[in-house]
C-alpha atoms as a PDB file:
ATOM      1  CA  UNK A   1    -145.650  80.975 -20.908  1.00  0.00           C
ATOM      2  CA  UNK A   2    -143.088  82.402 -23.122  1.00  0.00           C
ATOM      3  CA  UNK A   3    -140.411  80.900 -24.857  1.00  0.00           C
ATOM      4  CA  UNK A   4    -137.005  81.133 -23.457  1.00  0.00           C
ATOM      5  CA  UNK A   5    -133.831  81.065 -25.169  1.00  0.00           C
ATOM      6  CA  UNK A   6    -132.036  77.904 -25.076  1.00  0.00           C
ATOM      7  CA  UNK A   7    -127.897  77.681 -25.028  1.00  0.00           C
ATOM      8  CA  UNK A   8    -126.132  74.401 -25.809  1.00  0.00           C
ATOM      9  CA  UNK A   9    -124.725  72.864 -22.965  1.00  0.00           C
ATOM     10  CA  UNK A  10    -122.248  69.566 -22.906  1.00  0.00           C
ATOM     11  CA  UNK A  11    -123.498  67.344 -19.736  1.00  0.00           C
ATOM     12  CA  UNK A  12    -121.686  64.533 -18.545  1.00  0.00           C
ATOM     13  CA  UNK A  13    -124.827  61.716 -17.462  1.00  0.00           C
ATOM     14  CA  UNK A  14    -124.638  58.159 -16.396  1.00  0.00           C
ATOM     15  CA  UNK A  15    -124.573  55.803 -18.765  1.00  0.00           C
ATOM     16  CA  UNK A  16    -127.864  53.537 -17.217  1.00  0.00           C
ATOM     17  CA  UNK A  17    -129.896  57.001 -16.705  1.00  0.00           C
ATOM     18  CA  UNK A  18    -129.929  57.991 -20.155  1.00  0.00           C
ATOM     19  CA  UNK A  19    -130.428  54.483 -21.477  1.00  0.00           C
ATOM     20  CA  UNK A  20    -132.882  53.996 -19.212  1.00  0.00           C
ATOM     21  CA  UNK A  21    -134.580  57.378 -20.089  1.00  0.00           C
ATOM     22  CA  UNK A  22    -134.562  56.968 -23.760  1.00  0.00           C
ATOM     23  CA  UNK A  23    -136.151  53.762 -23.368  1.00  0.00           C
ATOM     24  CA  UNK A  24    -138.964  55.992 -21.379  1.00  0.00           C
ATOM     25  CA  UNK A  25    -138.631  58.323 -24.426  1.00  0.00           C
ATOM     26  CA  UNK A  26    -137.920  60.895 -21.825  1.00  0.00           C
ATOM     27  CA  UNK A  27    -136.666  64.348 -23.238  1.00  0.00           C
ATOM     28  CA  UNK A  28    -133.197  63.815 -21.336  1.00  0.00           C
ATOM     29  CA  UNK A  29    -132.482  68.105 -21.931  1.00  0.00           C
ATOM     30  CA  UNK A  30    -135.791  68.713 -20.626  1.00  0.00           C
ATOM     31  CA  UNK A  31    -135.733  66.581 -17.438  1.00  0.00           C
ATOM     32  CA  UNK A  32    -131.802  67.990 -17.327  1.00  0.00           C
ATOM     33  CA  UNK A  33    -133.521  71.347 -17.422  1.00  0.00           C
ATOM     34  CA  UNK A  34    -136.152  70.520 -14.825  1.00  0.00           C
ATOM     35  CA  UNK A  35    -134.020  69.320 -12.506  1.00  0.00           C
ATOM     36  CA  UNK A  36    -131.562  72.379 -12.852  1.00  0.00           C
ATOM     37  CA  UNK A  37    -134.218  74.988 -12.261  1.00  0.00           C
ATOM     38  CA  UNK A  38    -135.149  72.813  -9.174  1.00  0.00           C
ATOM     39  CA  UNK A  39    -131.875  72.710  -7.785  1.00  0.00           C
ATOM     40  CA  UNK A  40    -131.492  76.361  -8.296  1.00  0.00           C
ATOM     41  CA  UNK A  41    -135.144  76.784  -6.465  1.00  0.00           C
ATOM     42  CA  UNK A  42    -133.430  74.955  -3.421  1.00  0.00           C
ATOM     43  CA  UNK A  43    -130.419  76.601  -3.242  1.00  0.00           C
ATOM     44  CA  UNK A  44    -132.060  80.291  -3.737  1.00  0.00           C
ATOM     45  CA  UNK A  45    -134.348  79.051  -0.700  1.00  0.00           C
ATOM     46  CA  UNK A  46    -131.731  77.547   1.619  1.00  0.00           C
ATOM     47  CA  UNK A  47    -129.543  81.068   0.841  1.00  0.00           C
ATOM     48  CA  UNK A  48    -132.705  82.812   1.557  1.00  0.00           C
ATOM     49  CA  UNK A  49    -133.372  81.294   4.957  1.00  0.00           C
ATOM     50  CA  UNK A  50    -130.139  81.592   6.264  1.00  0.00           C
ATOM     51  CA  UNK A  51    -129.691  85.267   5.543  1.00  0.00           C
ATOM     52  CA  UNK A  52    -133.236  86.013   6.829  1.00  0.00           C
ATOM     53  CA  UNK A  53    -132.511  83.579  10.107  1.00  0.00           C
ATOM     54  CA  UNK A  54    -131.754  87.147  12.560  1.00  0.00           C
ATOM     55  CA  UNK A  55    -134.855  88.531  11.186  1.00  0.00           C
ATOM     56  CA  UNK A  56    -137.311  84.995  11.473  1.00  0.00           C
ATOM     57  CA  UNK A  57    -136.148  84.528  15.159  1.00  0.00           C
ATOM     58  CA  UNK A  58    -136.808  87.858  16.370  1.00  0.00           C
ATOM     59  CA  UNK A  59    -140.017  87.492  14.538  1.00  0.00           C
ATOM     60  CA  UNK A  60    -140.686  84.018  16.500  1.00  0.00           C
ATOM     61  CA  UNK A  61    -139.481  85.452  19.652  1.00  0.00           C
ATOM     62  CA  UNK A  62    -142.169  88.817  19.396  1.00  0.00           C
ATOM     63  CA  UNK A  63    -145.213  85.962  18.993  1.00  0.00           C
ATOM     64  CA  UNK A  64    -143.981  83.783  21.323  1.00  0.00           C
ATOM     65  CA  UNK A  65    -143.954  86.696  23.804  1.00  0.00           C
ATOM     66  CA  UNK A  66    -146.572  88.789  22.270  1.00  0.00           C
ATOM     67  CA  UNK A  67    -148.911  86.150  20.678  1.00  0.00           C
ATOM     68  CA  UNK A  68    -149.755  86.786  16.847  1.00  0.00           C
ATOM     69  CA  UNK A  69    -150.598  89.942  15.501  1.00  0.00           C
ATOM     70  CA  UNK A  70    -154.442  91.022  15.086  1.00  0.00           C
ATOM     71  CA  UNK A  71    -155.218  87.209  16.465  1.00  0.00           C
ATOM     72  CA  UNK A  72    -158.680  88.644  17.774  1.00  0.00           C
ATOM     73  CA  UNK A  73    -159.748  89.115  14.629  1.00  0.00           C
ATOM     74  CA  UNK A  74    -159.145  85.705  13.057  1.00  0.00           C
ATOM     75  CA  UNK A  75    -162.308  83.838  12.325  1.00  0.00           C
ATOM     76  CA  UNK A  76    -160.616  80.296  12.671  1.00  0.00           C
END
């Protein structure tokens, strides 16, 4: 994995979290960092289904009517 660049950021936290995380000797920019990318997984994924949703329910509706593609050839 390679290195990214990192950029100073000023974060407002609760006060208990961070105690509480230092007291875990938790890297509170790294978990900050962790839970950013997360969030930004989620949201690129909820943005993704909704502007595929035309496309997934006419995909649905051909198997519901059609049954799945090449089925006869599945093996399980």
């Amino acid at each position: 994995m390679t290195q990214q660049a990192r950029k100073a950021a000023n974060l407002s936290l609760n006060e208990g979290l961070v105690a509480q995380a230092r007291e875990l000797k938790i890297n509170i920019s790294r978990a900050a960092e962790e839970g950013i990318a997360k969030a930004i997984k989620a949201e690129r994924e909820r943005l993704w289904r909704i502007e595929n949703a035309e496309a997934i329910r006419l995909e649905n509706e051909y198997v519901e009517k059609h049954g799945l593609p090449l089925a006869e050839y599945r093996q399980f």
